[in-house]
Protein backbone atom coordinates (compact mmCIF):
# COMPACT_ATOMS: atom_id res chain seq x y z
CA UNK A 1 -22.65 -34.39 -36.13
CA UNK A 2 -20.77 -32.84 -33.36
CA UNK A 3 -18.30 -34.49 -31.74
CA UNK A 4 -19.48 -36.53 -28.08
CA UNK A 5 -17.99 -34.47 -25.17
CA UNK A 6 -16.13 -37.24 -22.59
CA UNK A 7 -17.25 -36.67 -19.01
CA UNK A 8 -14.96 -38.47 -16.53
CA UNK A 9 -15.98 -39.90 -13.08
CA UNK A 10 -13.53 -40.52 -10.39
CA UNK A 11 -14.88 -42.04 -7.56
CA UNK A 12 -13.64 -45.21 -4.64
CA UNK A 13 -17.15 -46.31 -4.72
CA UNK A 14 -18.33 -48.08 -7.81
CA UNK A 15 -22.09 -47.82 -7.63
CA UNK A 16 -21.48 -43.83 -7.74
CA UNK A 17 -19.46 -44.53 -10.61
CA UNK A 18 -22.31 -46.36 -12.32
CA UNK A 19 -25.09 -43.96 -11.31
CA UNK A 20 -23.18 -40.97 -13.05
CA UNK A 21 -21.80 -42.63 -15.87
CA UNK A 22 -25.08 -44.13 -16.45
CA UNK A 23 -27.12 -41.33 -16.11
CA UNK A 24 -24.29 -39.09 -18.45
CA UNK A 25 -25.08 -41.95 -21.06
CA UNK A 26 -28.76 -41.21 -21.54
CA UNK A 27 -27.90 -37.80 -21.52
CA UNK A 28 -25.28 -38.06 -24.43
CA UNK A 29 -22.29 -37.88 -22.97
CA UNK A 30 -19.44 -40.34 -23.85
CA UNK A 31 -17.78 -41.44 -20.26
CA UNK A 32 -15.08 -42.96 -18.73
CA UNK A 33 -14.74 -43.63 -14.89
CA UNK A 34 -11.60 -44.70 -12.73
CA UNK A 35 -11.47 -45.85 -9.05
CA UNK A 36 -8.50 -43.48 -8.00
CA UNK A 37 -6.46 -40.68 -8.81
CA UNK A 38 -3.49 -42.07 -10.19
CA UNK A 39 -5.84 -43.59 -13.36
CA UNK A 40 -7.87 -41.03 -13.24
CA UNK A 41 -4.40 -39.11 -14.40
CA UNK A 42 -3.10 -41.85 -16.64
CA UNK A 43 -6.60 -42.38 -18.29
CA UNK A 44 -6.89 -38.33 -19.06
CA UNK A 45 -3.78 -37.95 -20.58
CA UNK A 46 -4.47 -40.66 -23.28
CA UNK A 47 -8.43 -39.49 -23.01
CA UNK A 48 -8.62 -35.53 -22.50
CA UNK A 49 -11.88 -35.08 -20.80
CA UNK A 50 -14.18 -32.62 -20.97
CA UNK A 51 -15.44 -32.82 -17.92
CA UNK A 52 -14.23 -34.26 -14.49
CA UNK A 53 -16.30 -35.35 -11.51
CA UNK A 54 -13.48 -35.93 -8.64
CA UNK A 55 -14.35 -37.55 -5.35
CA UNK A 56 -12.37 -36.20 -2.44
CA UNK A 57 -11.89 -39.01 -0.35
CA UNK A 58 -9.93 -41.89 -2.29
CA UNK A 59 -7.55 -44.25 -1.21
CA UNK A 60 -3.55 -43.35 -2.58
CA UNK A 61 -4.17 -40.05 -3.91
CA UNK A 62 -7.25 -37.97 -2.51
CA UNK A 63 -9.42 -35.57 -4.99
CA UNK A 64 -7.39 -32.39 -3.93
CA UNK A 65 -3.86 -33.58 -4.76
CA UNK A 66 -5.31 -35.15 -8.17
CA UNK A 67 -7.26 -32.04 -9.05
CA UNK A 68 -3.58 -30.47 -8.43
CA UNK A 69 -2.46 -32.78 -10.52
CA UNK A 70 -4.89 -32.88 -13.28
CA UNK A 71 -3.68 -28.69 -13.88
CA UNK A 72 -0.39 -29.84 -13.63
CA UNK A 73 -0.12 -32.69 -16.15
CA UNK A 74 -2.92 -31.98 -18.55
CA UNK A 75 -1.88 -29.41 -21.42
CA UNK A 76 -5.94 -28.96 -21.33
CA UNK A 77 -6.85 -28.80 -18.45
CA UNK A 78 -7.86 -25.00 -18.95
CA UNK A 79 -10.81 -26.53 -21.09
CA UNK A 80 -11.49 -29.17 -18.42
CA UNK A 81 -13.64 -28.70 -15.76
CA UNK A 82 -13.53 -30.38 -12.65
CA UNK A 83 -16.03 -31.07 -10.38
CA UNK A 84 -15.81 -32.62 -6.81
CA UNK A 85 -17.92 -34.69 -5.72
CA UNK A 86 -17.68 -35.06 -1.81
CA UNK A 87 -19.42 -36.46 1.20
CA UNK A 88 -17.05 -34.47 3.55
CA UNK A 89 -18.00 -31.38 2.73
CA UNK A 90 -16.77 -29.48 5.46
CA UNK A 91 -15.47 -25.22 4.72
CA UNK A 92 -11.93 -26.47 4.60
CA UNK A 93 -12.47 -28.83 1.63
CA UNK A 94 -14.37 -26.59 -0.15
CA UNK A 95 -11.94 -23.99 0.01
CA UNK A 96 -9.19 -26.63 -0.86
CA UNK A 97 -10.73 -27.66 -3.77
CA UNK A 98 -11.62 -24.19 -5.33
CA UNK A 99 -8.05 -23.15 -4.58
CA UNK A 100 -6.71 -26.24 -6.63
CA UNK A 101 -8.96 -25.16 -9.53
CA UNK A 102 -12.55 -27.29 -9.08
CA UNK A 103 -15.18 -25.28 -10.57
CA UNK A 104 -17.62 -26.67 -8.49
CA UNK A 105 -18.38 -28.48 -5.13
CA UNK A 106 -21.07 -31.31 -5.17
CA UNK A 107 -22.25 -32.91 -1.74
CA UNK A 108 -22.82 -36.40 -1.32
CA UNK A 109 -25.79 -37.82 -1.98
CA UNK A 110 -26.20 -35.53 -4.73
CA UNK A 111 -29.62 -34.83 -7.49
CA UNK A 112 -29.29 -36.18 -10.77
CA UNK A 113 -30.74 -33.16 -12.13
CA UNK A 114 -28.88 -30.95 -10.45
CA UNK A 115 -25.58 -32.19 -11.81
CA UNK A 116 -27.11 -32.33 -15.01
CA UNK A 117 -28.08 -28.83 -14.89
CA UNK A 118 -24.39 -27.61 -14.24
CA UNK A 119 -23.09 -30.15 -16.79
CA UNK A 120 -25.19 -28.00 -19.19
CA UNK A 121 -23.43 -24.81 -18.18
CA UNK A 122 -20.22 -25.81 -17.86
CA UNK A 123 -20.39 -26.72 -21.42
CA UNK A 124 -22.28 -23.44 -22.63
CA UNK A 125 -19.68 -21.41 -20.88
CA UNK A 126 -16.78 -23.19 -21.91
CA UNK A 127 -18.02 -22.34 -25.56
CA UNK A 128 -18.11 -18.38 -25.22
CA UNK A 129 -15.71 -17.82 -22.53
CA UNK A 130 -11.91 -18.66 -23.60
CA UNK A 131 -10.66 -17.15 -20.05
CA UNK A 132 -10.41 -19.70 -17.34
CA UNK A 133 -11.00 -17.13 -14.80
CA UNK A 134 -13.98 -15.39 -16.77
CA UNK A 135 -15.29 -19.13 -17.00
CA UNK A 136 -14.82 -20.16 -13.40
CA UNK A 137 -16.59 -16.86 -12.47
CA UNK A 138 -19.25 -16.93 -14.44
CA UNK A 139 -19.96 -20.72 -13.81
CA UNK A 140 -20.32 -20.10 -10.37
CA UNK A 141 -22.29 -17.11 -10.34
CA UNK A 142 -24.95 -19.49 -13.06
CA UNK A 143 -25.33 -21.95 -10.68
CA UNK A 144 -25.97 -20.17 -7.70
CA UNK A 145 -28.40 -18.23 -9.65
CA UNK A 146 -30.32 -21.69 -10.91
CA UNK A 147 -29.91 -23.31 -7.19
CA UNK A 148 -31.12 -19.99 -5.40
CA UNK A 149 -34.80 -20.10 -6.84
């Protein structure tokens, strides 16, 4: 049996934490889920998500300096996606967080399915494409594809 893929879910506000680990859970996904960026960091090092859902606005460290972070410190982090996960999203945080490596930008309140559905390619791209950029591209160019219809 194939190894469990670990989805992590950074977010201040616990019930969004529950909702995504939750629904991740029934979905077959092994999580783990931290309150702020600093563990978030800690916790991946030891862990090595897959996956990251990153909320923007945190107390301490925000979502764009611990995505920066999270490509700094993780020898992985190629192989680890990050999405955020944002209620502020204005053009400028958007842009921030695809220039500190987020594949993706989710808007608060978000569709179960919906992240589900880019959980799923995340995961089938990360398995063909070994080029982070090739990856990133194609991701994006997926989901606008799925979201567009």
């Amino acid at each position: 049996m194939p190894e469990q893929k670990l989805i992590m879910v950074v977010d201040d506000e616990a019930v969004v934490r529950e909702v995504l680990c939750s629904f991740l859970e029934l979905h077959g996904y092994r999580t783990v889920s931290r309150s702020d960026g600093l563990s978030a960091i800690s916790c991946a090092k030891e862990n090595m998500p897959d996956l990251v859902f990153l909320d923007i606005k945190m107390p301490g460290m925000d979502g764009i300096k611990t995505c920066n972070m999270f490509k700094k410190t993780l020898p992985s982090s190629p192989e680890t996606g990050i999405i955020i996960i944002t209620g502020y999203g204005s053009p400028e945080n958007v842009e921030k967080s695809f220039v500190c490596g987020a594949i993706d930008v989710i808007k608060k309140p978000f569709d179960l399915e919906a992240i589900n559905k880019r959980v799923n390619i995340w995961f089938e791209l990360r398995s063909v494409f070994y080029d982070e950029f090739a990856r990133r591209l194609v991701y994006r160019e997926r989901v606008m594809e799925i979201f567009r219809t």
